[in-house]
Protein backbone atom coordinates (compact mmCIF):
# COMPACT_ATOMS: atom_id res chain seq x y z
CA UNK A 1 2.93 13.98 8.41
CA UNK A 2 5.05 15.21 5.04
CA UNK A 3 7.13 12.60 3.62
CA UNK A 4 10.54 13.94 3.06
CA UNK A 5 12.30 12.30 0.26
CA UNK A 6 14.66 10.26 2.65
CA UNK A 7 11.42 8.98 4.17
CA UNK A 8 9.60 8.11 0.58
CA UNK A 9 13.29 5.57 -0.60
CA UNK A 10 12.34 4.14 3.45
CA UNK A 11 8.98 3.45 2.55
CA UNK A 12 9.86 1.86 -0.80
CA UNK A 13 12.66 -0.47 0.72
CA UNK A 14 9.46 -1.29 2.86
CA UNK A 15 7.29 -2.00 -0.01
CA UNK A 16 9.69 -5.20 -1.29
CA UNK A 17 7.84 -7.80 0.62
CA UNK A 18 9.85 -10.44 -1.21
CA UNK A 19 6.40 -11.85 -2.37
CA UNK A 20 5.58 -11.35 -6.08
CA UNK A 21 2.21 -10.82 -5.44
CA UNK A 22 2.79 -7.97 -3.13
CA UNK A 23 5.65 -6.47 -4.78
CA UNK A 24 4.06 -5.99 -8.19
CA UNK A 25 1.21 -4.08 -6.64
CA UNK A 26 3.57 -1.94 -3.63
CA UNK A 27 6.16 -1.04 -5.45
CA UNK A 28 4.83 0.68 -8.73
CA UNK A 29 2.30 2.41 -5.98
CA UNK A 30 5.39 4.01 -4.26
CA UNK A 31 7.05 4.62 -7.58
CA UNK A 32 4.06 6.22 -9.45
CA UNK A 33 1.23 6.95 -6.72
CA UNK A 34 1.88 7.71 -3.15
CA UNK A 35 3.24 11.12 -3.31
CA UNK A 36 -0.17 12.29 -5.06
CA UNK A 37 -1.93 10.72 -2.16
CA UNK A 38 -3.16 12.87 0.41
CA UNK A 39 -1.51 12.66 4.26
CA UNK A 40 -4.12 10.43 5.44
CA UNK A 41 -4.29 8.07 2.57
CA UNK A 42 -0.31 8.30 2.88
CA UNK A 43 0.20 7.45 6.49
CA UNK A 44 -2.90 4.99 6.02
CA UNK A 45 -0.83 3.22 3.22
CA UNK A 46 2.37 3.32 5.82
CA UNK A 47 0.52 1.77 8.58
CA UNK A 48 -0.08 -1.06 6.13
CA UNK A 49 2.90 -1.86 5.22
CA UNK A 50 3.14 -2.89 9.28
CA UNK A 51 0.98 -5.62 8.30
CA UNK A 52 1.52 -9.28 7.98
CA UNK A 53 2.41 -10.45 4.46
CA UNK A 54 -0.01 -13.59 4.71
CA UNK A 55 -2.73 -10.49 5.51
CA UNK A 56 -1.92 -8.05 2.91
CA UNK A 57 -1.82 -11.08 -0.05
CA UNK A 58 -5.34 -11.62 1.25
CA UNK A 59 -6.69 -8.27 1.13
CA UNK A 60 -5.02 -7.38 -2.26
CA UNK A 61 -5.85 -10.77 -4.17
CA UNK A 62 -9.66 -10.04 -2.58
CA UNK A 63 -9.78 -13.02 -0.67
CA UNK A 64 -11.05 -11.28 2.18
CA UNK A 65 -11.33 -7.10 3.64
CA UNK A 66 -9.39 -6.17 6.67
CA UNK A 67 -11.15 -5.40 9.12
CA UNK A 68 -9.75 -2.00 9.89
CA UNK A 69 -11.37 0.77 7.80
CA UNK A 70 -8.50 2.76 7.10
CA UNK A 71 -6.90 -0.61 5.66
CA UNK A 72 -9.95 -1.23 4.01
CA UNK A 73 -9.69 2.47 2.36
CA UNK A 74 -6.29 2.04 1.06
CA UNK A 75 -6.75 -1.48 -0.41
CA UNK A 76 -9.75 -0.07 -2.36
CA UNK A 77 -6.82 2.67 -3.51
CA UNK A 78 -4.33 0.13 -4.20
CA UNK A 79 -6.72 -2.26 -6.14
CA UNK A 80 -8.47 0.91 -7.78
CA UNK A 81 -5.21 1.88 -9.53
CA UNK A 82 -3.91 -1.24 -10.80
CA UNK A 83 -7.73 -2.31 -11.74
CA UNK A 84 -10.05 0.86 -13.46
CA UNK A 85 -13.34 0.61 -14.28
C-alpha cells in the first residue's frame, strides 16, 4: 500500500502512545524514517502500532522479541536506527 500524506499525519497521531518510552522512539521514526521504508517494512511498522503498549515497551526496551516475525523485523529497524553499530 502507498501512504498518501493524509495517511502518514494518521499514522503519526498513532505513534503518540502517551508513554515516554514509546514516544521518543515512534515518533522521530515517523518524522525522519518511515517514508524511506519500503511497503512491507511500512505496513509491517503500521500493523505494530495495533499492538499493546505494555508489548511494544517490551520489545523496544529488549526485554523480550515478539513473537511474530514481521514484528520482530521492524523492532530490529526501530532499535537499529536509534542504536548504530
Amino acid at each position: 500500500m502507498k501512504y498518501t500524506e493524509d495517511d502518514i499525519r494518521r499514522l503519526s497521531w498513532q505513534s503518540r502512545r502517551g508513554m515516554l518510552e514509546l514516544d521518543v522512539l515512534f515518533v522521530p521514526f515517523m518524522e525522519e524514517a518511515f517514508r524511506d521504508l519500503s511497503e512491507d517494512d511500512q505496513e509491517r511498522f503500521v500493523n505494530l502500532l495495533a499492538e499493546e503498549d505494555q508489548d511494544l515497551f517490551v520489545w523496544l526496551m529488549q526485554r523480550g522479541e515478539p513473537h511474530d516475525e514481521n514484528h520482530k523485523r521492524i523492532v530490529k529497524i526501530i532499535l537499529d536506527r536509534v542504536q548504530p553499530d
